[in-house]
Protein backbone atom coordinates (compact mmCIF):
# COMPACT_ATOMS: atom_id res chain seq x y z
CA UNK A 1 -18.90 8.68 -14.12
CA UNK A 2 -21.42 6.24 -12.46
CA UNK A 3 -19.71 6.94 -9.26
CA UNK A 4 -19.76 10.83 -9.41
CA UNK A 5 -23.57 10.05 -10.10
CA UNK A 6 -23.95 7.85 -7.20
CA UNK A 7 -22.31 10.34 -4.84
CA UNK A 8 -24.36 12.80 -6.33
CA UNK A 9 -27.69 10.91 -5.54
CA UNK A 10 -26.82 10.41 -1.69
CA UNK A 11 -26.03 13.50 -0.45
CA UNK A 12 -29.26 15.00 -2.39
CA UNK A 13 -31.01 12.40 -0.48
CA UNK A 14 -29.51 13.22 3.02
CA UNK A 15 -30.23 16.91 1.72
CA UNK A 16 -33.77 16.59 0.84
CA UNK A 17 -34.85 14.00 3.91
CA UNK A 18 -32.79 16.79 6.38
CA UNK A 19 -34.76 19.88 4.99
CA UNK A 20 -38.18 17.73 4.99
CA UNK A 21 -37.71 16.90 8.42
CA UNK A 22 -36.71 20.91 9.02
CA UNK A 23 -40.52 21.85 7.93
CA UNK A 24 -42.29 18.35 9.67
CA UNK A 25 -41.60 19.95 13.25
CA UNK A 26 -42.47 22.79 15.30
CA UNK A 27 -40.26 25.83 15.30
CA UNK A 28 -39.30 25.12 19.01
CA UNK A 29 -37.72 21.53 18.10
CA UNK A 30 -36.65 22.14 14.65
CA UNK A 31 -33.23 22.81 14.95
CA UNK A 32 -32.77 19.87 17.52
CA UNK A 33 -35.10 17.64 15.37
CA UNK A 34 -33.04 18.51 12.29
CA UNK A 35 -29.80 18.40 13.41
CA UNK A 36 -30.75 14.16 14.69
CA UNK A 37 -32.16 13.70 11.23
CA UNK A 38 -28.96 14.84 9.41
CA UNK A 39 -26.51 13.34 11.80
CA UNK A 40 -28.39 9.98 10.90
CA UNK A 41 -28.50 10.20 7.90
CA UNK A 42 -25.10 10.39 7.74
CA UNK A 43 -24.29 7.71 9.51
CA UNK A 44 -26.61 5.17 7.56
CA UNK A 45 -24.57 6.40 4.53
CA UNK A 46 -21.16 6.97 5.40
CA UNK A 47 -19.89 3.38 4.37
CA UNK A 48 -21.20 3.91 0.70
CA UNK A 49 -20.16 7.64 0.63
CA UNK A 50 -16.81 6.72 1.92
CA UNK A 51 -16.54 3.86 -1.22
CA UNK A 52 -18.02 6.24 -3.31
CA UNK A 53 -15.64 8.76 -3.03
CA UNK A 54 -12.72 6.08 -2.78
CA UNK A 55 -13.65 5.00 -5.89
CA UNK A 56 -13.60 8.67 -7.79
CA UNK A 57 -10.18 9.17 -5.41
CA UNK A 58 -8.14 6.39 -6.40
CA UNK A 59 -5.76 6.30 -9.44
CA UNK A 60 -5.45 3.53 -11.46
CA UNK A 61 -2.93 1.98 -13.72
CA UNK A 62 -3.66 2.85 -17.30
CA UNK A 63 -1.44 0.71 -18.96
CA UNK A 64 -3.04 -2.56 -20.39
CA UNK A 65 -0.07 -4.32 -20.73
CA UNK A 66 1.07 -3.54 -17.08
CA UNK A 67 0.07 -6.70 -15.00
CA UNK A 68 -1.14 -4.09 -12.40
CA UNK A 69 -3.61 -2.72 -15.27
CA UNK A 70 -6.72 -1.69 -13.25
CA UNK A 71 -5.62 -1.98 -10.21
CA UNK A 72 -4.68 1.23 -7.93
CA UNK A 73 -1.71 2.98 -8.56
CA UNK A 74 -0.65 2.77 -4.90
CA UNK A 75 -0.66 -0.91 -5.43
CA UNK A 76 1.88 -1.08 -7.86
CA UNK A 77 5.25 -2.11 -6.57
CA UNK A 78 3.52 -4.30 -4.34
CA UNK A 79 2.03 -7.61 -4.52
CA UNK A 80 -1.93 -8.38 -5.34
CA UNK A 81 -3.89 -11.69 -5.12
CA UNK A 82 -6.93 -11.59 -7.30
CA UNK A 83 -10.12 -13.76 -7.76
CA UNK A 84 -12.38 -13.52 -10.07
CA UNK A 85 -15.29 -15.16 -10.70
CA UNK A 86 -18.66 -14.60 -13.09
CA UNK A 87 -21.27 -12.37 -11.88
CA UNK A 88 -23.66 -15.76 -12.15
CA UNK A 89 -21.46 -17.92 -9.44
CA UNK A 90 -19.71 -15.52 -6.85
CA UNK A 91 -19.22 -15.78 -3.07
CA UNK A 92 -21.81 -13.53 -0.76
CA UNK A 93 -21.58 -9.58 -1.18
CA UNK A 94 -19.31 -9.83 -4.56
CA UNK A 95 -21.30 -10.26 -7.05
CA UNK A 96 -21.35 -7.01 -8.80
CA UNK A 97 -18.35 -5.58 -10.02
CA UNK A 98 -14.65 -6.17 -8.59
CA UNK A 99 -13.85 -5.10 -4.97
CA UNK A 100 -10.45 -3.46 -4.14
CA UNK A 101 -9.47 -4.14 -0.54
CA UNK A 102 -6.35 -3.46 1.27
CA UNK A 103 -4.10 -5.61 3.53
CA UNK A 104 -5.94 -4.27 6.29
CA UNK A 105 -9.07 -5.33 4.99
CA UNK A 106 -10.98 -2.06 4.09
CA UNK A 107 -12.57 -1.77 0.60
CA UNK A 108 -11.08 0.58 -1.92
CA UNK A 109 -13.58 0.70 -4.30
CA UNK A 110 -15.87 -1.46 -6.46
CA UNK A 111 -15.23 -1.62 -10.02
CA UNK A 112 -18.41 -1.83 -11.73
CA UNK A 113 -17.36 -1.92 -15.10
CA UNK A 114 -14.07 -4.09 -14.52
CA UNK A 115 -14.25 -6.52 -17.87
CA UNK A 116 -17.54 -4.66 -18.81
CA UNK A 117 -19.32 -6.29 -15.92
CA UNK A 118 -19.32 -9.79 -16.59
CA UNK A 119 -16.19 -10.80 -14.28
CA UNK A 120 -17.09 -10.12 -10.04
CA UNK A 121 -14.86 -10.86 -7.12
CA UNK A 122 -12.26 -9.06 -6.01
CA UNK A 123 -8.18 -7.93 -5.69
CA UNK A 124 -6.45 -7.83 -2.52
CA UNK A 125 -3.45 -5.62 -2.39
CA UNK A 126 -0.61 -4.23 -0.76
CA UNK A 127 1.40 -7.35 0.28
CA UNK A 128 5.00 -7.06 0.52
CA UNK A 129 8.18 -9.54 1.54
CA UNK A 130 6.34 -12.81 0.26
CA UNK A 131 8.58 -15.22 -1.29
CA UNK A 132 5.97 -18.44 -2.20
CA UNK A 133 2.99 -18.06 -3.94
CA UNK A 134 1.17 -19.71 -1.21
CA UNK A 135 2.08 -17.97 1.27
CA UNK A 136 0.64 -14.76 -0.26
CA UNK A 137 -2.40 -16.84 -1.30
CA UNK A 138 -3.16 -17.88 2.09
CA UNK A 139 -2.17 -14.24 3.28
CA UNK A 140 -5.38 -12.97 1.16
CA UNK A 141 -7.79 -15.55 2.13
CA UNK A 142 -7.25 -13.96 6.13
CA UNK A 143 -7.66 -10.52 4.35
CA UNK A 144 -10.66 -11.30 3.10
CA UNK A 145 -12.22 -12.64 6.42
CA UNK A 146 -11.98 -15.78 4.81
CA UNK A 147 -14.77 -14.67 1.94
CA UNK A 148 -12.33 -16.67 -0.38
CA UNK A 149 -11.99 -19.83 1.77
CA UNK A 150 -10.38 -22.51 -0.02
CA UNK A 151 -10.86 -26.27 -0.62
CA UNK A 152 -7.67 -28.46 -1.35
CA UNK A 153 -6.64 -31.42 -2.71
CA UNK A 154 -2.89 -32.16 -1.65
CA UNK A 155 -1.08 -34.33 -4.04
CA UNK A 156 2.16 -34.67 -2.26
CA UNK A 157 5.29 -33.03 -3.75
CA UNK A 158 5.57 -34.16 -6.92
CA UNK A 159 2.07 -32.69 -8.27
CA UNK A 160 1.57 -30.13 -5.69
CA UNK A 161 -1.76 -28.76 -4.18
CA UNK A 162 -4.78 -28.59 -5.96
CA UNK A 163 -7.80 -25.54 -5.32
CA UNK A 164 -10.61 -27.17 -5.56
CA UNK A 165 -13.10 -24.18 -3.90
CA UNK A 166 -12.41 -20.61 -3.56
CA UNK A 167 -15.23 -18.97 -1.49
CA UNK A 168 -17.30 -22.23 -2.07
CA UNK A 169 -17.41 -21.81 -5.72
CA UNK A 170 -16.02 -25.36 -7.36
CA UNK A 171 -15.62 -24.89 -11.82
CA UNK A 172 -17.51 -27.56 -11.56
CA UNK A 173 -20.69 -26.38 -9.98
CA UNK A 174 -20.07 -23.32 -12.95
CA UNK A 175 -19.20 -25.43 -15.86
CA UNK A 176 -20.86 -28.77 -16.47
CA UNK A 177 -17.79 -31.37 -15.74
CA UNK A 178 -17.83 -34.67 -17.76
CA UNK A 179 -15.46 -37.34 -18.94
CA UNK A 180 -14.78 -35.30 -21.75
CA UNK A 181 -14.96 -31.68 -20.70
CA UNK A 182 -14.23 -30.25 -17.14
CA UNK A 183 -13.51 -27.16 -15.63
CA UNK A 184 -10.36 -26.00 -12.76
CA UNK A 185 -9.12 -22.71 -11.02
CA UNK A 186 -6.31 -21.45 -13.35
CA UNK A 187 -3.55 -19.60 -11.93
CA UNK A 188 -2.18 -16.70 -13.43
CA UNK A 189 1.24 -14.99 -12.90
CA UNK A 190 1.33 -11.21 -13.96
CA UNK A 191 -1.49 -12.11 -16.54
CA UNK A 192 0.18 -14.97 -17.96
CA UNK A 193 -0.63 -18.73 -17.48
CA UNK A 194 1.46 -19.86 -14.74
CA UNK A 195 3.97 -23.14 -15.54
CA UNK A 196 4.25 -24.70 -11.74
CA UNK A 197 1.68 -24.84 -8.87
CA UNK A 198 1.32 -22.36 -6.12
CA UNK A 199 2.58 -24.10 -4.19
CA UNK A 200 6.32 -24.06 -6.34
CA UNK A 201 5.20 -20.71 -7.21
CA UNK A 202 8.33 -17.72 -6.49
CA UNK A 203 7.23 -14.25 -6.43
CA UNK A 204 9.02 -11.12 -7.26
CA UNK A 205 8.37 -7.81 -5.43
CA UNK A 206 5.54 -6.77 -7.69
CA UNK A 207 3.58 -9.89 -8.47
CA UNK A 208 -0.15 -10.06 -9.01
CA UNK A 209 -1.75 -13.92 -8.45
CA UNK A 210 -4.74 -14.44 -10.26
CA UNK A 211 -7.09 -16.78 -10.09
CA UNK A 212 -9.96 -17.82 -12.70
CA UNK A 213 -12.09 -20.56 -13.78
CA UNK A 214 -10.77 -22.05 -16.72
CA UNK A 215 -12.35 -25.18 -19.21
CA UNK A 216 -10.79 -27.92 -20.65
């Protein structure tokens, strides 16, 4: 597991750069000497240990046709907004693999290998009590510390709101848009292409949102 390998790799680095720094000083400072070394070490690495071992920690729904399918276990009764985007055109600091992140904002773990690597972004999850599909959506985009800020187009009620940016990535700036051919942010409901707006959109208890860019 790449993660098992990563974890590996940094504590034999804060291993080898702790005992180095054992036999670079005097016998009268070593253990003082040492003992700064190692406690810095540490601390430069403790966010990517602490993902690391998130990632090798958390359970994950196995079942394909679940709509939770890859997503944490602990996540499953609850509801998820997810954006993806390609690994080519991706908001800053998600453009490898797919981030998990909690309501509280704290990353999960990074799924590397999440459609084979070719779809980034990320899944936030652990909402519960939302009603409208906006609501959530706009509940996500404050998770995120607004990494997936979003550009609208308002059409009034009858055709609803529009997305025309998520984290200042527009389908058109991805896909080349003509009078022919153009490209939008599809919605998803559980996995499935969604049949009104999010705007109209009613969630049950367990929904995942997702959105994607799609081509026409």
């Amino acid at each position: 597991m790449k993660s098992m390998s990563n974890l590996i790799m940094l504590s034999a680095i804060v291993v080898i750069v702790t005992i180095l720094s054992y036999f670079a000083v005097n016998e009268k400072n070593r253990l003082k000497s040492t003992s700064v070394v190692f406690v810095s070490m540490l601390l430069v690495t403790f966010g990517t240990i602490s993902e690391e071992l998130g990632e090798i920690t958390t359970e994950l729904v196995q079942d394909d046709g679940d709509a939770h399918y890859g997503l944490p276990s602990s996540w499953n009764v609850t509801q998820v907004v997810c954006f993806h985007f390609s690994s080519e055109s991706s908001p800053e600091g998600f453009d490898q693999g797919r981030h998990h992140i909690d309501t509280s904002g704290s990353t999960i773990f990074v799924d590397d290998n999440w459609e084979n690597g070719n779809v980034t972004g990320a899944c936030i999850g652990g909402f519960e009590g939302y009603d409208n599909g906006l609501d959530l959506l706009y509940a996500a985009v404050n998770v995120s510390g607004e990494s997936f800020s979003l550009n609208t187009t308002d059409f009034g009620p009858d055709f609803g709101l529009m997305i025309d940016s998520i984290g200042g990535v527009s389908p058109c700036d991805v896909y080349t848009c003509t009078d022919s051919s153009g490209a939008y942010w599809e919605l998803l409901n559980d996995g499935a292409y969604s049949m009104v707006g999010i705007s109209d959109l009613v969630l049950n208890d367990d929904t995942v949102i997702t959105w994607q860019i799609a081509t026409w």
